[in-house]
Protein backbone atom coordinates (compact mmCIF):
# COMPACT_ATOMS: atom_id res chain seq x y z
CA UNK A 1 140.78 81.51 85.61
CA UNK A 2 138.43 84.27 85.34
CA UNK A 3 134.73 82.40 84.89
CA UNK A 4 134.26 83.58 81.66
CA UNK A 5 134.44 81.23 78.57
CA UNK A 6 134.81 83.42 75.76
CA UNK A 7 133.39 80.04 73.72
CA UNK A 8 129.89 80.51 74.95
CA UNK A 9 127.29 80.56 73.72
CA UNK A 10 124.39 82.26 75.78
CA UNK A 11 123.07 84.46 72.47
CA UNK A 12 119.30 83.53 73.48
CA UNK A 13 120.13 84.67 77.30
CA UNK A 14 121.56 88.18 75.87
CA UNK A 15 118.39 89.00 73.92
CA UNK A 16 115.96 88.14 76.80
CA UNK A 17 118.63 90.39 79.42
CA UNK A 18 120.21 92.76 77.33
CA UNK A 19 117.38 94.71 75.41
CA UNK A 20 117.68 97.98 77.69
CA UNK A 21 121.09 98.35 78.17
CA UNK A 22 123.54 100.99 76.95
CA UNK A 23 126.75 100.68 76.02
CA UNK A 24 129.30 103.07 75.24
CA UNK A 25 132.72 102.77 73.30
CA UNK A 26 135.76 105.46 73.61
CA UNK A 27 138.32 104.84 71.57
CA UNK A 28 141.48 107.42 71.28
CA UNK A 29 142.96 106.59 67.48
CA UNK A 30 142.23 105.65 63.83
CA UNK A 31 142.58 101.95 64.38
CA UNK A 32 140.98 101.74 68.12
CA UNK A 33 137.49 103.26 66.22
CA UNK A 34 138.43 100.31 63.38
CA UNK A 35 138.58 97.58 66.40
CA UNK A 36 135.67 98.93 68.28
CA UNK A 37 133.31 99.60 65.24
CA UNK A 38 134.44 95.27 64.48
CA UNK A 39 133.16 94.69 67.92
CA UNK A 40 129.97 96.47 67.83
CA UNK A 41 128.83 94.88 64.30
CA UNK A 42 129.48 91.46 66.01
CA UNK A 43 127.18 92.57 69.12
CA UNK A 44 124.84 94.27 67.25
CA UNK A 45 123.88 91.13 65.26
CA UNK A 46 123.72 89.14 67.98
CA UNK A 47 121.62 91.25 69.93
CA UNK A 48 120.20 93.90 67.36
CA UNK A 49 118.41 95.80 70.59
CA UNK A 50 121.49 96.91 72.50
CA UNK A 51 121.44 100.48 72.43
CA UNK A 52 125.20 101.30 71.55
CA UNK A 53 127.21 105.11 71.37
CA UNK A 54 130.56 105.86 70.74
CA UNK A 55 132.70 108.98 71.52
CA UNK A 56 135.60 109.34 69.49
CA UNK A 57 138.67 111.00 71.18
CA UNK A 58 140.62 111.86 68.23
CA UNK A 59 138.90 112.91 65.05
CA UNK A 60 135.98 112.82 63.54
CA UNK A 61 135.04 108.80 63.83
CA UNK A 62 134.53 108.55 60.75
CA UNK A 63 133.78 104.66 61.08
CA UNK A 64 131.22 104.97 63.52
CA UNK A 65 129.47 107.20 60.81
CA UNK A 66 130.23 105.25 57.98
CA UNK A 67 127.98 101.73 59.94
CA UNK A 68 125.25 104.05 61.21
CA UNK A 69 126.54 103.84 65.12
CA UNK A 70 125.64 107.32 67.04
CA UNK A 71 128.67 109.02 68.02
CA UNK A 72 128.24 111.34 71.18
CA UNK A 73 130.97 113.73 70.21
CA UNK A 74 133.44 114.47 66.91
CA UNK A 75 136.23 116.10 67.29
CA UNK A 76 138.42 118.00 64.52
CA UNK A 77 142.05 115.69 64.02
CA UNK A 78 144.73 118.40 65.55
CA UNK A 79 148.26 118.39 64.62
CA UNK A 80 149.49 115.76 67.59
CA UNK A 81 146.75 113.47 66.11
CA UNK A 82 146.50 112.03 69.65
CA UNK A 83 149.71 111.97 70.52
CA UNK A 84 150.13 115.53 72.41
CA UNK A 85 150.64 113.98 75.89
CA UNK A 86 153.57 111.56 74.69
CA UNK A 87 155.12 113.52 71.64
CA UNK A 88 157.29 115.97 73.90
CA UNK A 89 156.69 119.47 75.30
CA UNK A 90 156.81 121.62 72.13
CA UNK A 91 154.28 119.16 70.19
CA UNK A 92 152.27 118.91 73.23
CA UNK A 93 152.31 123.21 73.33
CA UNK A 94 150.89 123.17 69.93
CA UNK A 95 148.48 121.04 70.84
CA UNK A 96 146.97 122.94 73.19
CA UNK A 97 147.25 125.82 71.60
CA UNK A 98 145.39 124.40 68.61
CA UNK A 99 142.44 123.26 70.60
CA UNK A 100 143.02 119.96 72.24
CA UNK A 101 142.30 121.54 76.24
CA UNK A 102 138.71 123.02 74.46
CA UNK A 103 138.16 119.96 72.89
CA UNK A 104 139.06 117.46 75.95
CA UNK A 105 136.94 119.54 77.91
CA UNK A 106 133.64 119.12 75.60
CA UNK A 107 134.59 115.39 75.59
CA UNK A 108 134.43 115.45 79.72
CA UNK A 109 130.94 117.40 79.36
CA UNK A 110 129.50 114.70 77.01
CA UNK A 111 130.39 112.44 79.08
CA UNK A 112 129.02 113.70 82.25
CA UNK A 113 125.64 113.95 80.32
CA UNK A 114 125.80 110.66 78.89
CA UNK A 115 126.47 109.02 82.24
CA UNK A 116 123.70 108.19 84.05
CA UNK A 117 122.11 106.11 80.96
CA UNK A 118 125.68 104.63 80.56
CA UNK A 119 125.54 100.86 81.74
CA UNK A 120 128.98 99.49 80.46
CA UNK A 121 131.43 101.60 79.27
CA UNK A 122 133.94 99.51 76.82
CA UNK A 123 137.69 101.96 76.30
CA UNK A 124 139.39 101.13 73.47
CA UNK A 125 143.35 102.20 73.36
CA UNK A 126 145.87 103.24 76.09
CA UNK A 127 144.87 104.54 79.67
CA UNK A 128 143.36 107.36 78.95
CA UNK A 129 140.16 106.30 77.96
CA UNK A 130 139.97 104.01 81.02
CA UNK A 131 141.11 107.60 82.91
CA UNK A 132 137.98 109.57 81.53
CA UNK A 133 135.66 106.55 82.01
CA UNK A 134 136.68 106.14 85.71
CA UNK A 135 136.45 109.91 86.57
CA UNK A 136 133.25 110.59 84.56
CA UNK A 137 131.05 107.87 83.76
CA UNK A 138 131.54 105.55 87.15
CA UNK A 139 129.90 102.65 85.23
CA UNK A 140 131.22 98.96 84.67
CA UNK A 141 134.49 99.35 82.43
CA UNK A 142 136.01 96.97 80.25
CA UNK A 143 139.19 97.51 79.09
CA UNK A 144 140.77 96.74 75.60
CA UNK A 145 144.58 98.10 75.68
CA UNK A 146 145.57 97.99 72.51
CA UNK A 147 148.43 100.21 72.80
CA UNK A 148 150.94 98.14 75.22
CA UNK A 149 152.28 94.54 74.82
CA UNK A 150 154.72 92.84 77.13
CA UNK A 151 156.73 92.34 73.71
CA UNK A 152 157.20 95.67 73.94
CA UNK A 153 157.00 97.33 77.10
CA UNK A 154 154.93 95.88 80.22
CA UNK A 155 152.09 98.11 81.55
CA UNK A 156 153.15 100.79 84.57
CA UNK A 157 152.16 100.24 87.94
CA UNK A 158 150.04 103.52 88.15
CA UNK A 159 148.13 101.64 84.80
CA UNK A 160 147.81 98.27 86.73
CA UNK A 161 146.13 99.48 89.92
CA UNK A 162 143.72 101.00 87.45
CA UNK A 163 143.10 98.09 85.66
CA UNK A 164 142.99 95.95 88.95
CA UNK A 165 140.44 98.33 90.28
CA UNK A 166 137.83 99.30 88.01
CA UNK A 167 137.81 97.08 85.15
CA UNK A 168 135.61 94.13 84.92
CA UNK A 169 137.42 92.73 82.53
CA UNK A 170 140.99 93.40 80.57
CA UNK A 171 141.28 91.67 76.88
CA UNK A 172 144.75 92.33 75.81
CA UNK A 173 146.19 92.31 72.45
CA UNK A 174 148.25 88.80 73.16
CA UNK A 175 148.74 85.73 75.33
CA UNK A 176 151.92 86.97 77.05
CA UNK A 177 150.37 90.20 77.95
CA UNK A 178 146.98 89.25 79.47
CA UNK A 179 149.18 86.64 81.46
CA UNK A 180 151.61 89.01 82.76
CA UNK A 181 148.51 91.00 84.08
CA UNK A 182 146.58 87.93 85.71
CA UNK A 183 150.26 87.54 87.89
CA UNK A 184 149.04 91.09 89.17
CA UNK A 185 145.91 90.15 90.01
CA UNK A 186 143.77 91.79 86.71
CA UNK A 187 141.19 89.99 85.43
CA UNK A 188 142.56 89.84 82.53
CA UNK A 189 142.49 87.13 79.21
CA UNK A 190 142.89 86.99 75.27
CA UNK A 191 140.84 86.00 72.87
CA UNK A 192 142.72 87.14 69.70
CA UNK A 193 143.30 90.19 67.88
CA UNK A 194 140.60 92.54 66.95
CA UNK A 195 142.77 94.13 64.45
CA UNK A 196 142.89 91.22 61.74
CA UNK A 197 138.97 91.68 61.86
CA UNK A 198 138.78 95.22 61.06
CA UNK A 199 140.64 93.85 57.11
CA UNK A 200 137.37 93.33 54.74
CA UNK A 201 138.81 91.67 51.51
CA UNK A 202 136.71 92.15 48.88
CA UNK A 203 138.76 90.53 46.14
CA UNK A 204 139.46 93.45 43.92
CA UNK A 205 143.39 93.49 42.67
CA UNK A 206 143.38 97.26 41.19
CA UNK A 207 144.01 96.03 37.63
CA UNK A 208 147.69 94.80 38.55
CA UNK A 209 149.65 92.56 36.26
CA UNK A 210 150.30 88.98 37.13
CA UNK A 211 154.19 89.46 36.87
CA UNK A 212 154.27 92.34 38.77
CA UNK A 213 156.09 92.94 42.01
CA UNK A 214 153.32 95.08 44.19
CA UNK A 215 154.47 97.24 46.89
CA UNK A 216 152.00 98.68 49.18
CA UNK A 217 151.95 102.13 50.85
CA UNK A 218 150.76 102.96 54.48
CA UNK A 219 151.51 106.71 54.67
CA UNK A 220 149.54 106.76 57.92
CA UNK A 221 146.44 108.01 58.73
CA UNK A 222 147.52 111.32 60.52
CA UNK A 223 148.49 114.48 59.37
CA UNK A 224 152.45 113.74 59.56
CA UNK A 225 151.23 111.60 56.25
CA UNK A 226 151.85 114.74 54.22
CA UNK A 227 155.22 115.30 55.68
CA UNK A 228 156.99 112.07 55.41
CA UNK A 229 154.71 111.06 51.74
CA UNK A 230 158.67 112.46 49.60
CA UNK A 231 160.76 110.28 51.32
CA UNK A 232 158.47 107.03 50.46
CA UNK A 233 158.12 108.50 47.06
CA UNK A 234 161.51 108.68 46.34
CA UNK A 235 162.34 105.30 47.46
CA UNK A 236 159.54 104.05 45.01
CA UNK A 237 161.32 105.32 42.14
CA UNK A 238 164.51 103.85 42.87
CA UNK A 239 162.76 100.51 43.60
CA UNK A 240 161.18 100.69 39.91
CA UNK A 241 164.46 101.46 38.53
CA UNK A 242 166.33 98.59 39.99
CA UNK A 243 163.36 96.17 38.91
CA UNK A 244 163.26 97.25 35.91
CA UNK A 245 167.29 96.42 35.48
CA UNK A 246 166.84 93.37 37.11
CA UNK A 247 164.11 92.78 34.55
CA UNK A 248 161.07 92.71 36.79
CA UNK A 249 158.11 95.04 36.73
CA UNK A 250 156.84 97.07 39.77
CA UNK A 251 153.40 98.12 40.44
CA UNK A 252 152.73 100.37 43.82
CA UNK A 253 149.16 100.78 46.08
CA UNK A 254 148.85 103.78 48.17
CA UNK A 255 146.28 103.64 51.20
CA UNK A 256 144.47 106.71 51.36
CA UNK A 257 143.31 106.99 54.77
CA UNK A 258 139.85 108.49 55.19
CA UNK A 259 141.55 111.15 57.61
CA UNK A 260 143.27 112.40 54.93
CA UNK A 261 142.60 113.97 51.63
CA UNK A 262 144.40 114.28 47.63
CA UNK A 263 144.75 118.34 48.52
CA UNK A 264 146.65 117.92 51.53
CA UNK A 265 148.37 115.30 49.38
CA UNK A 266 148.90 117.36 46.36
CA UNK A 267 149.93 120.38 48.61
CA UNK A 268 152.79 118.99 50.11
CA UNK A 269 154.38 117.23 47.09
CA UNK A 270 158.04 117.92 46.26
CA UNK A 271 157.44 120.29 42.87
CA UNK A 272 161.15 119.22 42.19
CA UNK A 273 160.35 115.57 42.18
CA UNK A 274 157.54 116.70 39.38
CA UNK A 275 154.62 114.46 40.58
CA UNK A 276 151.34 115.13 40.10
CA UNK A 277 147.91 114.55 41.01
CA UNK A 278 145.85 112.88 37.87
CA UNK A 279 141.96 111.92 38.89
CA UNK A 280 141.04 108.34 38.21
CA UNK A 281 138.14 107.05 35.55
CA UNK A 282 134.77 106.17 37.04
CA UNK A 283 135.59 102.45 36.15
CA UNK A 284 138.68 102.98 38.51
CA UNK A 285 136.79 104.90 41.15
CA UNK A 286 134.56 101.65 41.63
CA UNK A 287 137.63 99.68 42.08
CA UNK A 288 139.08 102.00 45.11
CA UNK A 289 141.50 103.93 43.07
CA UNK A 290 140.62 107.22 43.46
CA UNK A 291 143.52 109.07 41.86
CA UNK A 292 147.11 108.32 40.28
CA UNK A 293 150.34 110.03 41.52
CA UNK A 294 152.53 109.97 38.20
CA UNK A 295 156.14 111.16 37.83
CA UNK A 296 157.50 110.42 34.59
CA UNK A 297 157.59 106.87 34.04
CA UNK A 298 156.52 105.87 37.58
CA UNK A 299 152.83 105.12 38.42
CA UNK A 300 150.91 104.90 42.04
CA UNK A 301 147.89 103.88 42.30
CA UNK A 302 145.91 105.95 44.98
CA UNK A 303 143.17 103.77 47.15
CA UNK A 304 140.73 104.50 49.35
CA UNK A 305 138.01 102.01 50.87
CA UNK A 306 140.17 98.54 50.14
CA UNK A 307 142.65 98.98 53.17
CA UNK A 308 142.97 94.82 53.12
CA UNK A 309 142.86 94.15 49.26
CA UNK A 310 146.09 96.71 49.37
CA UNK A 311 147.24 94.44 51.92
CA UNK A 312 145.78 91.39 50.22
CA UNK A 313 147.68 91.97 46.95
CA UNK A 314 150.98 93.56 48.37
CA UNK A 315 154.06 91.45 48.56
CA UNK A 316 155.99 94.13 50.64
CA UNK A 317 154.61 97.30 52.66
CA UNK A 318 156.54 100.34 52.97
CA UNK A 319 154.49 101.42 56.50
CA UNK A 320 154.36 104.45 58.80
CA UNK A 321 151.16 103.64 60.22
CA UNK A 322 150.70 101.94 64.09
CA UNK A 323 147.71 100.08 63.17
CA UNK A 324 148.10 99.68 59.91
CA UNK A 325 151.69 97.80 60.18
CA UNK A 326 150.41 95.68 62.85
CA UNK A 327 147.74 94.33 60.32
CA UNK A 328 150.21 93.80 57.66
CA UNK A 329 152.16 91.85 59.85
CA UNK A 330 149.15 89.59 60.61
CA UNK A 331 148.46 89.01 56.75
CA UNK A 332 152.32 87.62 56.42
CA UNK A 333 153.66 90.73 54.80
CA UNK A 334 156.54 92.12 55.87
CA UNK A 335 156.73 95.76 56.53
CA UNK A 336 159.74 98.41 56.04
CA UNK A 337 159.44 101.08 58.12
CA UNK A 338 161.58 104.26 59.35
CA UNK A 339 161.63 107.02 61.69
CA UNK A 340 159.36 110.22 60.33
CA UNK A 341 158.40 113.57 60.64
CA UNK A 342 155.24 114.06 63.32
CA UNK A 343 154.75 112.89 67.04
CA UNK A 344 153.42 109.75 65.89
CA UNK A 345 155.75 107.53 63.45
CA UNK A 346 159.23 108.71 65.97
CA UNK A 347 162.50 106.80 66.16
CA UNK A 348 161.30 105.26 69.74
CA UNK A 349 157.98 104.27 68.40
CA UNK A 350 159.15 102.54 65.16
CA UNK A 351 161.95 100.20 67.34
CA UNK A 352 158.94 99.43 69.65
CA UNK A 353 157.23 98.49 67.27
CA UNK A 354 159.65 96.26 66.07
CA UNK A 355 159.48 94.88 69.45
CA UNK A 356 156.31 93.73 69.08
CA UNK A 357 156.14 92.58 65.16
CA UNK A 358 159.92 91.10 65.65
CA UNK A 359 161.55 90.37 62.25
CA UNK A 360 158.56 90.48 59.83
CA UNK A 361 159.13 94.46 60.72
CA UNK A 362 162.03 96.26 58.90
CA UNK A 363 163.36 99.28 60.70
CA UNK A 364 165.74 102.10 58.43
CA UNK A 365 166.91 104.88 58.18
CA UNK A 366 165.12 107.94 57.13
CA UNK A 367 166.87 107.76 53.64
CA UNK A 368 165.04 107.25 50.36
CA UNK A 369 168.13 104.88 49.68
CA UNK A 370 168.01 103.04 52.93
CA UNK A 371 163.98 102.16 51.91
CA UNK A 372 164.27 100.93 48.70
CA UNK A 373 167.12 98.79 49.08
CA UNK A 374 165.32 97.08 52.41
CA UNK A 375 162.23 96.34 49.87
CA UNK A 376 164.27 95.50 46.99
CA UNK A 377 165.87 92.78 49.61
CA UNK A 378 162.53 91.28 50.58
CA UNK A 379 160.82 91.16 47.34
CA UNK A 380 163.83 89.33 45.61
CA UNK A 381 164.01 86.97 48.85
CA UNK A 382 161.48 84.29 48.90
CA UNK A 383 163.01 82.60 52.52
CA UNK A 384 162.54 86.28 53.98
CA UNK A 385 158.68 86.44 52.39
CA UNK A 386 158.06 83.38 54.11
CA UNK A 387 159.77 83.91 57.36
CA UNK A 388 157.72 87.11 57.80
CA UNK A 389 154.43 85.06 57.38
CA UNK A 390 155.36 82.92 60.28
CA UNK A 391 156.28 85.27 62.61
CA UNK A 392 153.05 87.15 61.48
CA UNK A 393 150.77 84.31 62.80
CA UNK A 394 153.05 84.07 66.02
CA UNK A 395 152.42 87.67 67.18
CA UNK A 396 148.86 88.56 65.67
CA UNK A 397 146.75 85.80 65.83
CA UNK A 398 143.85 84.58 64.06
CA UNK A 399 140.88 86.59 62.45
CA UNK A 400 137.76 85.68 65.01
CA UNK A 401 138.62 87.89 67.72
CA UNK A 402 135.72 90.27 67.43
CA UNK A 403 133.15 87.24 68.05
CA UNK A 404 134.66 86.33 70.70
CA UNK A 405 134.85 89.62 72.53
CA UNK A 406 131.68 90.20 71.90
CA UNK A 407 130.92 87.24 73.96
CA UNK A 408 132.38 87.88 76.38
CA UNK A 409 130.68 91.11 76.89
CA UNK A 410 127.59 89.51 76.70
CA UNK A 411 128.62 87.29 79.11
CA UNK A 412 129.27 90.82 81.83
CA UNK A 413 126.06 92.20 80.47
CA UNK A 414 124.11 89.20 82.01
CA UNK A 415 125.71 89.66 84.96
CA UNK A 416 124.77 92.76 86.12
């Protein structure tokens, strides 16, 4: 098919080749800077001499930083939070006006003066990054697009003669996909899906009762997190209520995305609703929870750091998160999710999504009463539960992926 066994092994070959090359990630998104930093750990151990940068296109990249990779160029997370070339005119005006042309234009600048040391350049999300890379690196380009699926909607042709043109390589995000793209002529193939790698369980379980139903929260790791946080709150306190009549107990996880912060958190809480902010003991702070959000008798426990023991110990997620829902889907939990406030969590975007996750995703109305009764359903259904594991496997994949793309850049390195 394409020459390339992504089963290789040729580790010894990449040390003796590969010591002097440069290699440089852009990623456009939260969870494309998750699956690139997973594929860079994997190379780096292999072949602890590559020299590898990264350049962020939204935000700060945050987990480049956090594993010690260099990162050309940060960027402050605007409003769109990536999203201000698909999220309409209006959102794509306040874009602009907040920065994004000034900061676009650094990016471009960075990369014109990283260039000539450039030797692959590896783009991580939709076209864009493939876009920049083409126009301003001119190096070797492998493609990861992590943002289209034939489940959902298949790739354009402007994106295709792109892909069949500069890219060495295309690893797509399933089987169906990368084989719709070989019928165009891409080099394309799949090895698995990054995502599942970027989970690191650590076995904690947040001091949760055996008994307990646990619902997990993805609030998303943008700033339309603050705006749509209400609605998933009040859905959580009808879900306790109707446990509790059913006589069932109800414990809830909140992923606090490192993009976001308790302030902007505790600023745009409902004052009605009276919930409030209470800081976590030390001993809790060592566990992830970094904070509780209490209203009367219901409790959420606020996380940070333990983004797959959330997911790990969850029997349902309430998700508005693109990355996020994709990996609960892979750990065989099913996810409820609804149309929100922002450019990023829209009513197309959530039924594509569906598209692509199929049943184990729950689409509802914007209605705190709409949620809770879709999570009530699931957590008192053990056939659904099991159903949505399944269908998780079906459409994810297997943890491993990350090995095996390193390979197979290895593999391109030693080529060239």
């Amino acid at each position: 098919m394409l020459g390339i066994n992504p089963n290789a092994t040729f580790i010894g070959q990449g040390k003796r080749i590969m010591k002097s090359k440069n290699i440089t990630f852009l990623s456009n998104g939260y969870g494309e800077d998750k699956i690139a930093a997973a594929i860079i750990e994997k190379l780096l151990k292999d072949i602890p001499d590559l020299e590898i940068k990264a350049l962020p296109l939204v935000g700060e990249g945050n987990f480049y930083s956090e594993r010690e990779i260099k990162v050309i160029l940060s960027s402050k997370m605007l409003p769109s939070g990536g999203f201000a070339l698909r999220a309409g005119f209006f959102s794509f005006l306040k874009a602009t006006k907040s920065g994004w042309l000034g900061i676009v234009k650094n990016q471009i600048k960075a990369l014109k003066r990283e260039g000539k040391s450039i030797d692959m350049v590896i783009s991580v999300g939709d076209i864009w990054p493939v876009i920049l890379s083409i126009l301003f690196i001119k190096k070797p380009l492998v493609f990861l697009p992590t943002a289209k699926s034939d489940y959902i909607q298949k790739h354009f042709f402007i994106e295709r003669f792109l892909m069949k043109k500069f890219c060495k390589l295309v690893i797509t995000r399933d089987s169906q996909t990368a084989s719709s793209l070989r019928n165009s002529g891409i080099k394309a193939t799949y090895v698995g899906n990054v995502m599942l790698d970027c989970l690191k369980i650590t076995g904690e379980n947040f001091n949760l009762k055996k008994d307990s139903c646990v619902v997990g929260i993805l609030p998303g790791s943008r700033n339309e997190a603050y705006k749509n946080i209400n609605t998933i709150l009040n859905a959580v306190v009808i879900i306790k209520d109707k446990l509790i009549d059913k006589g069932m107990k109800a414990e809830f996880l909140l992923s606090l995305a490192p993009s976001l912060n308790l302030k902007g958190l505790e600023n745009n809480l409902n004052k009605k609703d009276n919930w409030t902010i209470i800081k976590s003991t030390i001993s809790e702070e060592k566990k992830g929870i970094i904070a509780h959000l209490i209203s009367r008798e219901t409790v959420i426990k606020v996380i940070r750091g333990k983004f797959g023991d959330i997911l790990k110990c969850s029997q349902v997620i309430i998700g508005l998160s693109g990355t996020g829902n994709e990996q609960a889907v892979g750990m065989g939990k099913p996810v409820v999710t609804f149309p929100g406030k922002g450019p990023q969590i829209t009513k197309k975007f959530v039924y594509a999504q569906r598209k692509l996750l199929g049943e184990a995703l729950s689409v509802v109305k914007n209605q705190k009463e709409e949620i809770a009764g879709e999570v009530l359903s699931l957590l008192t259904n053990s056939e659904k539960l099991s159903k949505a594991k399944k269908i998780g496997e079906e459409r994810m994949g297997k943890p491993g992926a990350a090995i095996r793309v390193a390979k197979l850049l290895q593999e391109i390195l030693s080529n060239f």
